[in-house]
PDB file of N, CA and C in Angstrom:
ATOM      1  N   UNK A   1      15.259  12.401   0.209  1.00  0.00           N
ATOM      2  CA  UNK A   1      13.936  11.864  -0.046  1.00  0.00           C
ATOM      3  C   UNK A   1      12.955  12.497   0.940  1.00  0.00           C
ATOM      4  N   UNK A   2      11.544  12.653   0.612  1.00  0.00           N
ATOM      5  CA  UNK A   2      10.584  13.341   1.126  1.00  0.00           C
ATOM      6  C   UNK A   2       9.734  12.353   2.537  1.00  0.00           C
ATOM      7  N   UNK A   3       9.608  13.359   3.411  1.00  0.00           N
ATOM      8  CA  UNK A   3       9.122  12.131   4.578  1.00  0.00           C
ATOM      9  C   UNK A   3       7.526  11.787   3.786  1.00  0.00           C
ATOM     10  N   UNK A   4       6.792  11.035   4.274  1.00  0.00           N
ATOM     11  CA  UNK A   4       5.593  10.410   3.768  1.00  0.00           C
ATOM     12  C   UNK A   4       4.894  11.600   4.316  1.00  0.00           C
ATOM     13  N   UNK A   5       3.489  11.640   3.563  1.00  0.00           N
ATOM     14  CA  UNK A   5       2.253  12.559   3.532  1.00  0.00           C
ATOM     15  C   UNK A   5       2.151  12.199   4.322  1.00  0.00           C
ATOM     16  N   UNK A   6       1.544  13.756   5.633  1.00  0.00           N
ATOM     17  CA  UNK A   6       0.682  13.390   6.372  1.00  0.00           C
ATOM     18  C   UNK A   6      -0.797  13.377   5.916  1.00  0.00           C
ATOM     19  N   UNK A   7      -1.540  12.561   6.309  1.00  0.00           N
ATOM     20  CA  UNK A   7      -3.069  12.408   6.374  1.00  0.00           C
ATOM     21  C   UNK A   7      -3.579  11.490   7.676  1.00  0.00           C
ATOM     22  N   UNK A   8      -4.930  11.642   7.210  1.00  0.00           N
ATOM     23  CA  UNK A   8      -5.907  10.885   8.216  1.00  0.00           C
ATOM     24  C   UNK A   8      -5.690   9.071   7.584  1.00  0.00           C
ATOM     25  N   UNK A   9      -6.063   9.115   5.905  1.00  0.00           N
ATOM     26  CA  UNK A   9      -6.066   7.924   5.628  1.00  0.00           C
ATOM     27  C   UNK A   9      -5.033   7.038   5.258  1.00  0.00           C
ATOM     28  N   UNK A  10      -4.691   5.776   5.139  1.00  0.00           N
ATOM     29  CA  UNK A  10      -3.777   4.905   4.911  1.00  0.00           C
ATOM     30  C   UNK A  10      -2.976   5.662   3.188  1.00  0.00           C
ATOM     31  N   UNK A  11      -1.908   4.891   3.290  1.00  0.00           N
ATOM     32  CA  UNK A  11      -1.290   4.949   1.919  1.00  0.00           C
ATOM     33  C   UNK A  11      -1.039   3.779   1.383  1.00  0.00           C
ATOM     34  N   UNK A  12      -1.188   4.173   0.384  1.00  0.00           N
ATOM     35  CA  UNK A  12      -0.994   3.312  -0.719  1.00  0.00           C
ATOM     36  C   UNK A  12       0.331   4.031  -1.744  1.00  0.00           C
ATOM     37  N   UNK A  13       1.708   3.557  -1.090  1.00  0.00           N
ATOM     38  CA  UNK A  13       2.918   4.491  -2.242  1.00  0.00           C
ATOM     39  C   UNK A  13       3.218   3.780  -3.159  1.00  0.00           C
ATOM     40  N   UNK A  14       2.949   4.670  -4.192  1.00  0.00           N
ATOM     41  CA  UNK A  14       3.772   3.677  -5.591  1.00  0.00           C
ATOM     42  C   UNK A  14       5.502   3.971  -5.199  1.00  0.00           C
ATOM     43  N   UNK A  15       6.013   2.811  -6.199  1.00  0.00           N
ATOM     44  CA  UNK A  15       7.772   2.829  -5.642  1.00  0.00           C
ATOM     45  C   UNK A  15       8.049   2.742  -7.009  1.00  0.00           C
ATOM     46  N   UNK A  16       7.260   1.751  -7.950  1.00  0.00           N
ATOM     47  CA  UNK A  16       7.754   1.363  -9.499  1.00  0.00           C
ATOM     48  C   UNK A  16       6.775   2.261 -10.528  1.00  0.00           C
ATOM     49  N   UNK A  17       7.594   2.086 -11.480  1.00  0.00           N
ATOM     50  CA  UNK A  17       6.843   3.760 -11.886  1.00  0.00           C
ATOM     51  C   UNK A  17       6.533   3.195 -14.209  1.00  0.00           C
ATOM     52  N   UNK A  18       7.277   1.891 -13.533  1.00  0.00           N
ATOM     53  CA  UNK A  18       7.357   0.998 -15.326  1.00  0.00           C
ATOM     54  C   UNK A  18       5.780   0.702 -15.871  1.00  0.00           C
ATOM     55  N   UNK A  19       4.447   1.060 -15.274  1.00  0.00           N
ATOM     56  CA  UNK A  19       3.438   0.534 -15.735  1.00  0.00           C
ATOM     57  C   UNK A  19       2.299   1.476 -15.477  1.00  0.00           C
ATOM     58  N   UNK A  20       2.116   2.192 -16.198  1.00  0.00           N
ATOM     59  CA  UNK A  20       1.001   3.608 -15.370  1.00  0.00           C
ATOM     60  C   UNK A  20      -0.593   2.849 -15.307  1.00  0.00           C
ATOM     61  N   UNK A  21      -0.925   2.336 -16.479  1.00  0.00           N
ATOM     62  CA  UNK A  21      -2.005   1.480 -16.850  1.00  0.00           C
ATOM     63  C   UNK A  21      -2.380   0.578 -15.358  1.00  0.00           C
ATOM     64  N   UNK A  22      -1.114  -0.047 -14.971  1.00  0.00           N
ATOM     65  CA  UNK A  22      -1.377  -1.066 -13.901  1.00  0.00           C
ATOM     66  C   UNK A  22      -1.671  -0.215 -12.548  1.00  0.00           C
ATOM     67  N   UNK A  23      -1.111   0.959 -12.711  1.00  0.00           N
ATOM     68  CA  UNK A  23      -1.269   2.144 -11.124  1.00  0.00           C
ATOM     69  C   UNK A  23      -2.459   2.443 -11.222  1.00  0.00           C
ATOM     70  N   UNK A  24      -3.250   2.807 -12.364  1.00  0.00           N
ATOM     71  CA  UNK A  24      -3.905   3.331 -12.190  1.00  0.00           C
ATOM     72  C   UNK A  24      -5.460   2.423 -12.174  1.00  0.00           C
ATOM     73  N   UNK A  25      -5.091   1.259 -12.612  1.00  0.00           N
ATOM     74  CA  UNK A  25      -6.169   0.426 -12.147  1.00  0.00           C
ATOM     75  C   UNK A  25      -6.140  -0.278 -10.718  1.00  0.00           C
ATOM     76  N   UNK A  26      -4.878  -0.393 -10.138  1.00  0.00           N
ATOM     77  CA  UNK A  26      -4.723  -0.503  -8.685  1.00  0.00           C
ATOM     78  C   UNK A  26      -5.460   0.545  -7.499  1.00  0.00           C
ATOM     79  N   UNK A  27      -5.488   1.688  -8.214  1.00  0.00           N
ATOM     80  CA  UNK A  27      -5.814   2.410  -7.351  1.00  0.00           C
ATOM     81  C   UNK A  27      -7.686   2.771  -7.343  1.00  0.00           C
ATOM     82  N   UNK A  28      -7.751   2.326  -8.805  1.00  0.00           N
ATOM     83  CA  UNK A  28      -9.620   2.179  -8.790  1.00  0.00           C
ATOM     84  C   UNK A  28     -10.184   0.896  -8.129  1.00  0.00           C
ATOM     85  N   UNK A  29      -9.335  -0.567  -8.326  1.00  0.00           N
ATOM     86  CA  UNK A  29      -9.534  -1.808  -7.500  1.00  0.00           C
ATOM     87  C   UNK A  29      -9.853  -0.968  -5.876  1.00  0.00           C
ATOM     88  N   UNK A  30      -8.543  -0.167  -5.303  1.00  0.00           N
ATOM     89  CA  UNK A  30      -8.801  -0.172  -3.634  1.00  0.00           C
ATOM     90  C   UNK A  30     -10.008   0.823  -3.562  1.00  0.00           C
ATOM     91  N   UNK A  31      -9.915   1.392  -4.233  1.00  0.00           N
ATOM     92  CA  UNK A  31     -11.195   2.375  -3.945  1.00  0.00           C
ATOM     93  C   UNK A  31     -12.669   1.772  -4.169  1.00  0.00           C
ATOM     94  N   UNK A  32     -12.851   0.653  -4.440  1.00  0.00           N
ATOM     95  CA  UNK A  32     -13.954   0.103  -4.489  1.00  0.00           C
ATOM     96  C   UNK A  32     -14.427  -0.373  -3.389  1.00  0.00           C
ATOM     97  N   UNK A  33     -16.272  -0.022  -2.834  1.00  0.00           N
ATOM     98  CA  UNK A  33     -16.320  -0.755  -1.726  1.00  0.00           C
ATOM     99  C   UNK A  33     -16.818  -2.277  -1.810  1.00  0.00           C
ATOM    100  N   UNK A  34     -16.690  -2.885  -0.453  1.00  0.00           N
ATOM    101  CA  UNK A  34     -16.796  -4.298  -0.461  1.00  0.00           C
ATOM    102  C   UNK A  34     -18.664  -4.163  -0.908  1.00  0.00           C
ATOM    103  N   UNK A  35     -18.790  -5.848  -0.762  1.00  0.00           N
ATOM    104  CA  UNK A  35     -20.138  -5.784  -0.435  1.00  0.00           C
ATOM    105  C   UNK A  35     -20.920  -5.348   0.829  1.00  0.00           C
ATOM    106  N   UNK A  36     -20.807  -5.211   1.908  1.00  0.00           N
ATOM    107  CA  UNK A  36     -20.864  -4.683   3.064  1.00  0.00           C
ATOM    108  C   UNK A  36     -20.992  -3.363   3.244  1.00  0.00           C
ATOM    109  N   UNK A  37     -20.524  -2.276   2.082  1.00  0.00           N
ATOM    110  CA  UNK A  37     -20.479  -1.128   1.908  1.00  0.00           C
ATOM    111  C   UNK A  37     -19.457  -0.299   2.544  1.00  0.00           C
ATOM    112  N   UNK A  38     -18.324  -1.379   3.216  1.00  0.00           N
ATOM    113  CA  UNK A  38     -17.012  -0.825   3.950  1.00  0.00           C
ATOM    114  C   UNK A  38     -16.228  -0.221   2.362  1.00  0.00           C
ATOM    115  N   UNK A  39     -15.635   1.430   2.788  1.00  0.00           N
ATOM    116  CA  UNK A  39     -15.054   2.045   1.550  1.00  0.00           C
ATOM    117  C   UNK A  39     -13.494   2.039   2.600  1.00  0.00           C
ATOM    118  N   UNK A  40     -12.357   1.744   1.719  1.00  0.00           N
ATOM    119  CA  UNK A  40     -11.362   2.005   2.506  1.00  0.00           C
ATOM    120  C   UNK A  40     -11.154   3.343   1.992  1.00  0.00           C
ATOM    121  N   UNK A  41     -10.484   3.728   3.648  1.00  0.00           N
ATOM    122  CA  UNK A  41     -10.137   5.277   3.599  1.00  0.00           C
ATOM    123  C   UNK A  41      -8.292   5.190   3.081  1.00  0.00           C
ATOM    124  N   UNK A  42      -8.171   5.724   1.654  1.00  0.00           N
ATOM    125  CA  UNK A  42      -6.885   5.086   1.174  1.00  0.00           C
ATOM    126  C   UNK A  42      -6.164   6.483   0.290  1.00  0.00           C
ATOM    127  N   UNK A  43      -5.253   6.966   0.676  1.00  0.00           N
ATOM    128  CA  UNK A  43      -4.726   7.567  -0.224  1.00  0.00           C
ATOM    129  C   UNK A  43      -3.641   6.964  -1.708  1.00  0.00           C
ATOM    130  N   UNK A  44      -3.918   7.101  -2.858  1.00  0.00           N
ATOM    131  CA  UNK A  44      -2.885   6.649  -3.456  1.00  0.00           C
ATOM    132  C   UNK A  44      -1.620   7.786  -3.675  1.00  0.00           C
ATOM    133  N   UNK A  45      -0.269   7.320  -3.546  1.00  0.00           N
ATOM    134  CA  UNK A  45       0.588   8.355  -3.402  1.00  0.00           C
ATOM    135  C   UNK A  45       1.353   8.171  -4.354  1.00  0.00           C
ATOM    136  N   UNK A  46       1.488   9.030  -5.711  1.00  0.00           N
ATOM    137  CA  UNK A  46       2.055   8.325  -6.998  1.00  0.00           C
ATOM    138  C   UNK A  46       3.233   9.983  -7.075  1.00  0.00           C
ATOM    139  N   UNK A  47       4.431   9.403  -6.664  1.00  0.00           N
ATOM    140  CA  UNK A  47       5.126  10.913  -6.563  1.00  0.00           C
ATOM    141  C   UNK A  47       6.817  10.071  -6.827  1.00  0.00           C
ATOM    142  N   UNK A  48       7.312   9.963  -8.381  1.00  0.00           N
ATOM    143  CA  UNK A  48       8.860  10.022  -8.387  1.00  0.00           C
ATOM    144  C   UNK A  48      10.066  10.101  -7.612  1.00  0.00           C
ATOM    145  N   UNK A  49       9.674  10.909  -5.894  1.00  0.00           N
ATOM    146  CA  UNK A  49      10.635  10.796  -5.443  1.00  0.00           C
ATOM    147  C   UNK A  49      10.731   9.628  -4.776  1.00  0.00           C
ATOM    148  N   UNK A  50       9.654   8.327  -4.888  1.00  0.00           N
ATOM    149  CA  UNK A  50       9.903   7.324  -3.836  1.00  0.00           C
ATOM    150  C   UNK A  50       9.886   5.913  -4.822  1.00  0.00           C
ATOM    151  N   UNK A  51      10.089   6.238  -6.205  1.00  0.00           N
ATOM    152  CA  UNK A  51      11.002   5.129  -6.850  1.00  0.00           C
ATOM    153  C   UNK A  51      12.135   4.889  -6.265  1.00  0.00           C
ATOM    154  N   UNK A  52      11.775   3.339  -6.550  1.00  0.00           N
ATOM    155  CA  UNK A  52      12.763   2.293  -6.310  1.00  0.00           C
ATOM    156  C   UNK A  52      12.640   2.295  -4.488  1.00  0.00           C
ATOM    157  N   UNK A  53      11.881   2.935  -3.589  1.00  0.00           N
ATOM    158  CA  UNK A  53      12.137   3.024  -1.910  1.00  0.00           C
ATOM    159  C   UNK A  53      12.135   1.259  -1.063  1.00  0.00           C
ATOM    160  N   UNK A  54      12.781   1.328  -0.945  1.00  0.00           N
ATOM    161  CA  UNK A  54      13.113  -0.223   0.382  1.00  0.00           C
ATOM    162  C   UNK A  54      12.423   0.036   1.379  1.00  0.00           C
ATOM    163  N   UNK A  55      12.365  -0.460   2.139  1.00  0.00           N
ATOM    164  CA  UNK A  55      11.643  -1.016   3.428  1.00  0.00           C
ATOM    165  C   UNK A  55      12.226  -0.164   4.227  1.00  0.00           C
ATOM    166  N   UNK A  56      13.789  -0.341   4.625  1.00  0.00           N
ATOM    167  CA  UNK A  56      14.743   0.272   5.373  1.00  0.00           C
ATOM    168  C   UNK A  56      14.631   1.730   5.107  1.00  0.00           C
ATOM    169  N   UNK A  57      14.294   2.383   4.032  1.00  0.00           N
ATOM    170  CA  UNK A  57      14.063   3.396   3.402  1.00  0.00           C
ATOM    171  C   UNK A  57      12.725   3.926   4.033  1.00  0.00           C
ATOM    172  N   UNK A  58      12.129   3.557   3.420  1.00  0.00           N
ATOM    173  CA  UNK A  58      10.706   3.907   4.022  1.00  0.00           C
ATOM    174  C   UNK A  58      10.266   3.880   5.624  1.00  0.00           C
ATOM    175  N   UNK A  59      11.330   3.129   6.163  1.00  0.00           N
ATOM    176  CA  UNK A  59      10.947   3.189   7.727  1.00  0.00           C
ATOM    177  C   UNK A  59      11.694   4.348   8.450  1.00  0.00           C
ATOM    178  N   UNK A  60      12.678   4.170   7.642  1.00  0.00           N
ATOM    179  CA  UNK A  60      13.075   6.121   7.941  1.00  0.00           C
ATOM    180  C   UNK A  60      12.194   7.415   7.739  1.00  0.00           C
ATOM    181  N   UNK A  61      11.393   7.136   6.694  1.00  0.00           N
ATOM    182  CA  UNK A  61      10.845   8.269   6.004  1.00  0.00           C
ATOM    183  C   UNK A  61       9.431   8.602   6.905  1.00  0.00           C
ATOM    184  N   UNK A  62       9.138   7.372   8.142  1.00  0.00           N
ATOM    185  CA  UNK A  62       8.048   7.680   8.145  1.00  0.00           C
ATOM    186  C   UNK A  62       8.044   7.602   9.949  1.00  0.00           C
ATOM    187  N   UNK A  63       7.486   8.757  10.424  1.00  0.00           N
ATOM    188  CA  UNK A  63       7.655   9.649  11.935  1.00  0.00           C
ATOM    189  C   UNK A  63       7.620   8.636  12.935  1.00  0.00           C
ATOM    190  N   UNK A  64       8.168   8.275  13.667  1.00  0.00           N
ATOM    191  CA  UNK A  64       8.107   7.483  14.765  1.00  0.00           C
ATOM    192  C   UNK A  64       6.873   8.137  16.239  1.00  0.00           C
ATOM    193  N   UNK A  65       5.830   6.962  15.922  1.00  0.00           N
ATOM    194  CA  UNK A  65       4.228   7.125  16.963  1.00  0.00           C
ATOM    195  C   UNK A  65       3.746   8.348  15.638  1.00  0.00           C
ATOM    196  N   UNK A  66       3.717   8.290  14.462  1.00  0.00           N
ATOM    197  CA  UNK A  66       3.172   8.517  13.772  1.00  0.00           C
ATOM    198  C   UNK A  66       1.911   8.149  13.360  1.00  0.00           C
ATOM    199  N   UNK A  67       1.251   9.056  12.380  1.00  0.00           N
ATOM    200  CA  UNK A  67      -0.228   8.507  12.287  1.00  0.00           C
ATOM    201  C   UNK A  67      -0.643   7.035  11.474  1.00  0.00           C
ATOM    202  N   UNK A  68       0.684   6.381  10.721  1.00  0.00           N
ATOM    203  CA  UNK A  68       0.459   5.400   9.855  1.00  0.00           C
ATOM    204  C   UNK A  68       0.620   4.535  10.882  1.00  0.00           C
ATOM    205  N   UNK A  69       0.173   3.122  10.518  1.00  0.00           N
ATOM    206  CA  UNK A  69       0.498   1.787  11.807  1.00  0.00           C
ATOM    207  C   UNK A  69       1.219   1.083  10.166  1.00  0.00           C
ATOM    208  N   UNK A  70       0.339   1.349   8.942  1.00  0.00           N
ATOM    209  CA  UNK A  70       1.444   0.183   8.272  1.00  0.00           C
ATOM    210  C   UNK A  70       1.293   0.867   6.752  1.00  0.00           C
ATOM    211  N   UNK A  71       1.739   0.808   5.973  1.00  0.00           N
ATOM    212  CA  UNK A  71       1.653   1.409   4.441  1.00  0.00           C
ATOM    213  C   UNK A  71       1.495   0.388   3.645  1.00  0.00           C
ATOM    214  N   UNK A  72       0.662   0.555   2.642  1.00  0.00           N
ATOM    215  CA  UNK A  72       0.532  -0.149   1.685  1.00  0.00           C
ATOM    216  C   UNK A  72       1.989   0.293   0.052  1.00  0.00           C
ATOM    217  N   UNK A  73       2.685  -0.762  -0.273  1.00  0.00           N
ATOM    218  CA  UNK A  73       3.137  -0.696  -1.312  1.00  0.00           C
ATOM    219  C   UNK A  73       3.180  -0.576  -2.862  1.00  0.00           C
ATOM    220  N   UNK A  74       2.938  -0.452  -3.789  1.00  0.00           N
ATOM    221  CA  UNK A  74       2.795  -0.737  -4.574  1.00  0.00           C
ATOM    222  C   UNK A  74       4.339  -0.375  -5.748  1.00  0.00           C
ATOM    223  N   UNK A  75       4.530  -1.743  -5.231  1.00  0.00           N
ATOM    224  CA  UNK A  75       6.317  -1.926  -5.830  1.00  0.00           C
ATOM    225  C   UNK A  75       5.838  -2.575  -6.921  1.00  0.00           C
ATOM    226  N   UNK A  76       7.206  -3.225  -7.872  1.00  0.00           N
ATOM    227  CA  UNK A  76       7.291  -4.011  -9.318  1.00  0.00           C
ATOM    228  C   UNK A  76       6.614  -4.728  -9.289  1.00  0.00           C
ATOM    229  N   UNK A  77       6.545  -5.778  -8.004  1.00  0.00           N
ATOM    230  CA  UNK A  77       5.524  -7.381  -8.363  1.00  0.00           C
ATOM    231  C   UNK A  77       4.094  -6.761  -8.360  1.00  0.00           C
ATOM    232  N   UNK A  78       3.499  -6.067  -7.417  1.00  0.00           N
ATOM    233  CA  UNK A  78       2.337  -5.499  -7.271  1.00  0.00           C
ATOM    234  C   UNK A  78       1.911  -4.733  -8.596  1.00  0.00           C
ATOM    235  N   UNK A  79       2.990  -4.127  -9.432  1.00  0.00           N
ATOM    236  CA  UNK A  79       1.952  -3.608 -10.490  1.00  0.00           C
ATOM    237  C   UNK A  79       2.257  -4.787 -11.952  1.00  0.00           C
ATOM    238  N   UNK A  80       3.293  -5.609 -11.611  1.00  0.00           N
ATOM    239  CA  UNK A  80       3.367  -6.379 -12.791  1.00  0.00           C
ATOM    240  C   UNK A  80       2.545  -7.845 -12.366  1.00  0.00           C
ATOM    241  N   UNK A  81       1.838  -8.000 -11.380  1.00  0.00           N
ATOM    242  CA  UNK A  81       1.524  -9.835 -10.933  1.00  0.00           C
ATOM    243  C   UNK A  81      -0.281  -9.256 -11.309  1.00  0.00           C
ATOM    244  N   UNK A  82      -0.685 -10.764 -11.896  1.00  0.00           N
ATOM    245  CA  UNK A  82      -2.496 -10.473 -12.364  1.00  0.00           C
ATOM    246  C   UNK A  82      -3.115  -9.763 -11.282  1.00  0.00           C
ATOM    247  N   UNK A  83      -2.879 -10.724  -9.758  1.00  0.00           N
ATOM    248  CA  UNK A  83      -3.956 -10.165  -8.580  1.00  0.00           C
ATOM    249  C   UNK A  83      -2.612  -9.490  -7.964  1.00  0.00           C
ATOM    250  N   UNK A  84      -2.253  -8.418  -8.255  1.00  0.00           N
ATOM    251  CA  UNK A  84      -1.906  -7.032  -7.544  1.00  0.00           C
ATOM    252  C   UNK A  84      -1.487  -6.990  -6.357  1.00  0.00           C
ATOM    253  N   UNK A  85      -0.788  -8.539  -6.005  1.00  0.00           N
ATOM    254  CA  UNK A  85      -0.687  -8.123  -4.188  1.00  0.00           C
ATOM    255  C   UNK A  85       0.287  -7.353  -3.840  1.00  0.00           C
ATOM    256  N   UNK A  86       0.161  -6.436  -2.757  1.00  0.00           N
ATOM    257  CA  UNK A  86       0.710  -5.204  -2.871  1.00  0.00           C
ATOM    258  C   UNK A  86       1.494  -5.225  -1.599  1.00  0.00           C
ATOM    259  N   UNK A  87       2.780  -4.729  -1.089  1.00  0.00           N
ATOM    260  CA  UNK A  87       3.734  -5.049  -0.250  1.00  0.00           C
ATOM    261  C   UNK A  87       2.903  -4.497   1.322  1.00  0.00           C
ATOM    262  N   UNK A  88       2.396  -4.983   1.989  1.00  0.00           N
ATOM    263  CA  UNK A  88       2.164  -4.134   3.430  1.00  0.00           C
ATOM    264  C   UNK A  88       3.482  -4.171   4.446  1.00  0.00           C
ATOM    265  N   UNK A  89       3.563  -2.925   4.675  1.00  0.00           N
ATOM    266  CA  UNK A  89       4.611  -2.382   5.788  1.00  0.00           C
ATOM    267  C   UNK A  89       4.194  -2.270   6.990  1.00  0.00           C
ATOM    268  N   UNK A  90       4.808  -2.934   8.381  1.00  0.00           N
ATOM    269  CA  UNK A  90       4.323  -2.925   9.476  1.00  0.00           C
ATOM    270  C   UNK A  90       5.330  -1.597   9.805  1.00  0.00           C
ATOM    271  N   UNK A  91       4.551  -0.440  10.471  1.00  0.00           N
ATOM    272  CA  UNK A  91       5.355   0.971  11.069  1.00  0.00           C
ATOM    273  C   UNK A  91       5.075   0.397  12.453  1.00  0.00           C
ATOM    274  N   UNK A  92       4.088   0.209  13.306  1.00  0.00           N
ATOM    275  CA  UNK A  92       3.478   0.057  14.474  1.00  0.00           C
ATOM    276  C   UNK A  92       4.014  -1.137  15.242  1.00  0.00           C
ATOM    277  N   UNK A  93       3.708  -2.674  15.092  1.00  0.00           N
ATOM    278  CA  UNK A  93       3.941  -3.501  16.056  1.00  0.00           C
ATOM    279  C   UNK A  93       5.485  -3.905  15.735  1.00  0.00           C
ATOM    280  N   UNK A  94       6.087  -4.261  14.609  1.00  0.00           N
ATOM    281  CA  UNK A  94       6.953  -4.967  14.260  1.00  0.00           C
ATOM    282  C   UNK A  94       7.637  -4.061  12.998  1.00  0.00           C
ATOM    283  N   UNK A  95       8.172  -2.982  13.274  1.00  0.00           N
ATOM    284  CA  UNK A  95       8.368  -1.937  12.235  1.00  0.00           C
ATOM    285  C   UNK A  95       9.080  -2.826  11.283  1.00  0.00           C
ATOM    286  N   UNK A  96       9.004  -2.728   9.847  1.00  0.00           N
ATOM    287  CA  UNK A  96       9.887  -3.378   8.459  1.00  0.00           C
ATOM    288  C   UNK A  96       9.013  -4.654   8.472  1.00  0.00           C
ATOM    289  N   UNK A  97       8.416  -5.576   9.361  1.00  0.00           N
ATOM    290  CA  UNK A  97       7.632  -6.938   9.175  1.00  0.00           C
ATOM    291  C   UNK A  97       6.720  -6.534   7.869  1.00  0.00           C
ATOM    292  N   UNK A  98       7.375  -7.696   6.666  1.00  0.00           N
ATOM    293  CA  UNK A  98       6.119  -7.313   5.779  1.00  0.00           C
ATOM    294  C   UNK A  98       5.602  -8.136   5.171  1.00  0.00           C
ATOM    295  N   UNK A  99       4.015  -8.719   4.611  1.00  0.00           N
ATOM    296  CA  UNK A  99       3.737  -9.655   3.745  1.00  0.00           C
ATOM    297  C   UNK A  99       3.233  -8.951   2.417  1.00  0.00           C
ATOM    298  N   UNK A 100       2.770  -9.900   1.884  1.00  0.00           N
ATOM    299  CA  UNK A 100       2.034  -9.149   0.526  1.00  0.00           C
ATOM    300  C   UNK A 100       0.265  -9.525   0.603  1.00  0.00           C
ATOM    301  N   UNK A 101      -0.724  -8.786   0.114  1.00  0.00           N
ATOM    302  CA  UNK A 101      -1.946  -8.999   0.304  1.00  0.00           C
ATOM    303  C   UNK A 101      -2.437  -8.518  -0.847  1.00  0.00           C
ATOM    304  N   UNK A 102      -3.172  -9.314  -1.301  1.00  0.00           N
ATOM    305  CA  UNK A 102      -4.543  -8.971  -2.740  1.00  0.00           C
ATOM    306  C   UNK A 102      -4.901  -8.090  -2.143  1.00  0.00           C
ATOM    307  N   UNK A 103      -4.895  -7.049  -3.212  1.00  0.00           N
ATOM    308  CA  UNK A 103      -5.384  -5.683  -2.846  1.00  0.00           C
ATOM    309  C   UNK A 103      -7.202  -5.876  -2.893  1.00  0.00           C
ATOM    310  N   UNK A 104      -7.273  -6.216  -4.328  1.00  0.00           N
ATOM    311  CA  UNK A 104      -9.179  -6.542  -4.505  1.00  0.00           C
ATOM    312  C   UNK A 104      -9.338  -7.226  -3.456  1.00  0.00           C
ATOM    313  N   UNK A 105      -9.096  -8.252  -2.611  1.00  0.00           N
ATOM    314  CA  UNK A 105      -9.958  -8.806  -1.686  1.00  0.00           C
ATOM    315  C   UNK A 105      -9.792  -8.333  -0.211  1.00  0.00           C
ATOM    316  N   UNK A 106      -8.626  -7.372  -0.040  1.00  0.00           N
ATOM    317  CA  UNK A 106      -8.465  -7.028   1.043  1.00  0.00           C
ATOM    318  C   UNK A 106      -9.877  -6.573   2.262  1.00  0.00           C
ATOM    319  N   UNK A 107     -10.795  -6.157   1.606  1.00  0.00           N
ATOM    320  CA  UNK A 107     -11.882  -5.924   1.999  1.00  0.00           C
ATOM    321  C   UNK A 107     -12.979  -6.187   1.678  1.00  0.00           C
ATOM    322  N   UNK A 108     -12.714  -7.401   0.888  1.00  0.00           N
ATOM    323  CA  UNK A 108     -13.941  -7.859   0.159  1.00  0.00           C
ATOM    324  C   UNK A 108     -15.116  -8.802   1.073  1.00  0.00           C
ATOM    325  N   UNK A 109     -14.554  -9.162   2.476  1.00  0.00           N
ATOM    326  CA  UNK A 109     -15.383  -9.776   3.508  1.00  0.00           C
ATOM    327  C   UNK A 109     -15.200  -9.002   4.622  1.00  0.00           C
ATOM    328  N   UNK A 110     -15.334  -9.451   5.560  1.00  0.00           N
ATOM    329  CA  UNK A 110     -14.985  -9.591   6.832  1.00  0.00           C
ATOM    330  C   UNK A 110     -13.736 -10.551   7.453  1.00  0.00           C
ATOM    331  N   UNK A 111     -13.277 -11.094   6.362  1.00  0.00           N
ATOM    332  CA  UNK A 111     -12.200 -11.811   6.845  1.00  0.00           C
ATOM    333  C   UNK A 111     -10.782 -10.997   6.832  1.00  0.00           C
ATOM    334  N   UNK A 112     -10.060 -11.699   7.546  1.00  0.00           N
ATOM    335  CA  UNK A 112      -8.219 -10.828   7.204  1.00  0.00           C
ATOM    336  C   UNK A 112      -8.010 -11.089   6.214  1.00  0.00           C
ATOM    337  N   UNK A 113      -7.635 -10.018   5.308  1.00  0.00           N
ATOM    338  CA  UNK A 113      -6.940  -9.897   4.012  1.00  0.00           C
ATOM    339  C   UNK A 113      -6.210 -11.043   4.309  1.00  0.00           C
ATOM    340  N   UNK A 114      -6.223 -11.422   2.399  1.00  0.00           N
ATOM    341  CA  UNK A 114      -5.893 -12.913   2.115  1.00  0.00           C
ATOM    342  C   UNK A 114      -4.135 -12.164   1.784  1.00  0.00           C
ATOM    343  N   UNK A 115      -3.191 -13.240   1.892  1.00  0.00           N
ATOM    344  CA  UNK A 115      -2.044 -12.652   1.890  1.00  0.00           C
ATOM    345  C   UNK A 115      -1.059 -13.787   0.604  1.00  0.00           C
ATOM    346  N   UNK A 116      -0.141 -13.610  -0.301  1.00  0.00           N
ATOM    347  CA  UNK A 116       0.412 -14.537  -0.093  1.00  0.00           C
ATOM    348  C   UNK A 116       1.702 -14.341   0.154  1.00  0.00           C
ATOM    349  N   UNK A 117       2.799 -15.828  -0.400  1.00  0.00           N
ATOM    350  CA  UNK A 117       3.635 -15.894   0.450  1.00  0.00           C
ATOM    351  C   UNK A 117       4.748 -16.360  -0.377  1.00  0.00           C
TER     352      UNK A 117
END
């Protein structure tokens, strides 16, 4: 399996690959800016070799004091659930710690992304 893109901006990896319709409106949701005019700086990373990737998986794949602190997911529940919450990966404080967060509201205030649970 391929180590993760380097870039400047966050990722967003697809893992489930059963719903293109749902990827591809996930990825116009994050690219929208809030009201505030905050744009997240987000790559979407839609590449076959990281179907089906785990946590344990992905924390391998990705450089230790690397440029990511956490990756955004976009596994089965995230492209099959209405509000899209999408798996976040902690690389940085608590490597594998993960919740899920509404992608649309992630930046829709000033508040911490709403998460659930």
């Amino acid at each position: 399996m391929r180590k993760l893109p380097k870039t400047d901006n966050s990722l967003l990896l697809r893992t489930d690959f059963s719903d293109e319709a749902s990827w591809v409106g996930l990825c116009a949701v994050v690219q929208v800016p809030n009201e505030e005019g905050f744009h997240a700086q987000l790559d979407c990373v839609c590449d076959p070799a990281y179907e089906g990737l785990t946590v344990e998986q992905l924390l391998e794949l990705a450089p230790k004091g690397g440029e990511h602190t956490f990756v955004l997911v976009a596994d089965r529940i995230a492209l099959t659930s209405p509000e899209q919450p999408v798996l976040v990966v902690d690389l940085y404080d608590e490597p594998g710690r993960t919740f899920r967060g509404i992608t649309a509201r992630c930046w829709a205030s000033r508040t911490t992304c709403p998460s659930r649970t």
